[in-house]
Protein backbone atom coordinates (compact mmCIF):
# COMPACT_ATOMS: atom_id res chain seq x y z
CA UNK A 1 0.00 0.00 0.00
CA UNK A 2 1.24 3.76 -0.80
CA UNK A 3 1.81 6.06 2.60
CA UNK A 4 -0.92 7.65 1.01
CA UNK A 5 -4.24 6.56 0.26
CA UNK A 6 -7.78 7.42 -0.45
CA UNK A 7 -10.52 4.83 -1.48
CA UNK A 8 -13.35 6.68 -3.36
CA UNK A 9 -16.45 6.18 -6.00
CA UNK A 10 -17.24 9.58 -8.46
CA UNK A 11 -20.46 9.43 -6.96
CA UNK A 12 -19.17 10.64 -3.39
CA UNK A 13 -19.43 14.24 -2.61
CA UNK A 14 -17.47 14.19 0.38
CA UNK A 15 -14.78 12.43 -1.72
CA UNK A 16 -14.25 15.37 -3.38
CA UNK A 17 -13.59 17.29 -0.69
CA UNK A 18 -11.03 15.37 0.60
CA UNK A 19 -8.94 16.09 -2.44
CA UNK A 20 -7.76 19.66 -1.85
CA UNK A 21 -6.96 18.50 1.82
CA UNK A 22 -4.88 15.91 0.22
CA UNK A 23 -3.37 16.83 -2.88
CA UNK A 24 -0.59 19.20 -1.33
CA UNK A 25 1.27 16.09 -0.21
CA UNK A 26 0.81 14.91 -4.48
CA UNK A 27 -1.35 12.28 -4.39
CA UNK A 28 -2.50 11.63 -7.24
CA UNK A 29 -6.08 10.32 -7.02
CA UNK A 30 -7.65 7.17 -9.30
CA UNK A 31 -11.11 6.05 -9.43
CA UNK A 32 -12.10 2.74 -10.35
CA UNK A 33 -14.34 2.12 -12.94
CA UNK A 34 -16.99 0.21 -14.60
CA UNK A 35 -18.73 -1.51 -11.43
CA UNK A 36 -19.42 1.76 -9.31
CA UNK A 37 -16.79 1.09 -6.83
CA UNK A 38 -18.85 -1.97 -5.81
CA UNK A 39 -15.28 -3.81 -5.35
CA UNK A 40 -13.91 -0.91 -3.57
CA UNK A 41 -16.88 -1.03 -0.96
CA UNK A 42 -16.64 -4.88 -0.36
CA UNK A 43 -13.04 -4.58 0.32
CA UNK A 44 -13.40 -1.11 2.48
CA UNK A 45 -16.15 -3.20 4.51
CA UNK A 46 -14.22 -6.12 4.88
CA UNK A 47 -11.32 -4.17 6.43
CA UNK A 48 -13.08 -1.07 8.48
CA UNK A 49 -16.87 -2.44 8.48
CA UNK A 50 -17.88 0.71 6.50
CA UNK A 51 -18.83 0.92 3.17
CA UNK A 52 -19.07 4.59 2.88
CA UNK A 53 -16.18 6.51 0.99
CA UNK A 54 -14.08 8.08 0.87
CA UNK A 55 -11.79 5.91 3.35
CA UNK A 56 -8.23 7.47 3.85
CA UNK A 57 -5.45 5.67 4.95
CA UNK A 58 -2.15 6.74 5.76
CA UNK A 59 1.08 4.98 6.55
CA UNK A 60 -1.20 1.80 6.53
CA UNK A 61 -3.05 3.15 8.77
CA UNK A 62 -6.97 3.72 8.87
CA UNK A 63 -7.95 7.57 9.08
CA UNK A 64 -11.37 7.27 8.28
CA UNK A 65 -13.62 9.34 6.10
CA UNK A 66 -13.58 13.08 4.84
CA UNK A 67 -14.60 14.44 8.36
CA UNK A 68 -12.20 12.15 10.37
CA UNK A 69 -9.32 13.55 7.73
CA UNK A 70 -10.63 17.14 8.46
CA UNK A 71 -10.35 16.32 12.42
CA UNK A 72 -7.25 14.99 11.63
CA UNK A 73 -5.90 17.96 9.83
CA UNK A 74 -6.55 20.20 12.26
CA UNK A 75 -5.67 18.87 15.77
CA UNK A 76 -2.39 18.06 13.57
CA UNK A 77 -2.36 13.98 13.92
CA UNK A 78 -2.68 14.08 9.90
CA UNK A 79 0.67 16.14 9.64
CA UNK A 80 2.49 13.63 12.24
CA UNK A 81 1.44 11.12 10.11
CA UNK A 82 2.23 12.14 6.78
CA UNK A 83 5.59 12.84 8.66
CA UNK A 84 6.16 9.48 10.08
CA UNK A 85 5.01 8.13 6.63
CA UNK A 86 7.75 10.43 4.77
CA UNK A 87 4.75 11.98 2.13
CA UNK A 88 5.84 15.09 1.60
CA UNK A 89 2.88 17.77 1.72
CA UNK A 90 2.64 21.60 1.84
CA UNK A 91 3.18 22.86 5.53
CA UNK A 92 2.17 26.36 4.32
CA UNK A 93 -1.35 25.57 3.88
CA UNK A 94 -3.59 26.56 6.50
CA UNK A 95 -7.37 26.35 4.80
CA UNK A 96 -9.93 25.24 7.31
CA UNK A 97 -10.71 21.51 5.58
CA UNK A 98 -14.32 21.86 6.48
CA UNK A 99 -14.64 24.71 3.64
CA UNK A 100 -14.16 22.07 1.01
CA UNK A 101 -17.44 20.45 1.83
CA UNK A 102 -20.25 20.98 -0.62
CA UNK A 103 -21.96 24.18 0.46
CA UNK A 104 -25.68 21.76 0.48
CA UNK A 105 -24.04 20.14 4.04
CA UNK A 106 -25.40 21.76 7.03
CA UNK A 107 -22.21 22.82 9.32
CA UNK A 108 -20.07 20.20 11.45
């Protein structure tokens, strides 16, 4: 597995909003296609018992989904990690994650 990883379907909305919060450490982002991320969910629910996406991992390790990253972003476990997991990423960015969200989610 990469340090780095995000399991995702197109059809996610939060997915999307975990890619600005990601992409400074360049990830590069895939989706899989034909069966609607149907594998991706079996295999997500065999591992975490969740079959909601996106699911982030890093350094092999289970983050969770987009608010769990956000969480993680700002109480600074994310950056430790990335650390430990030697992904480079941009320091400099301090955008509250939580903006990313589509503007239709009520406020977390």
């Amino acid at each position: 597995m990469s340090a780095l990883v995000s399991y995702t379907t197109l059809f996610a909305s939060s997915s999307f909003a975990t890619e600005p919060s990601l992409m400074p450490s360049n990830m590069s982002v895939a989706y899989q296609e034909n069966n609607r991320g149907g594998s991706i969910l079996k295999a997500l629910e065999a591992d975490t018992g969740l079959r909601t996406v996106p699911q982030i991992y890093i350094g092999g390790k289970h983050i969770g989904g987009a608010t769990e990253l956000f969480d993680a972003c700002r109480d600074g476990s994310m950056a430790e990690l990335l650390d430990q997991s030697n992904v480079s990423w941009n320091t400099a960015v301090e955008t509250d994650p939580y903006s990313f969200l589509p503007g239709w989610l009520h406020a977390r």
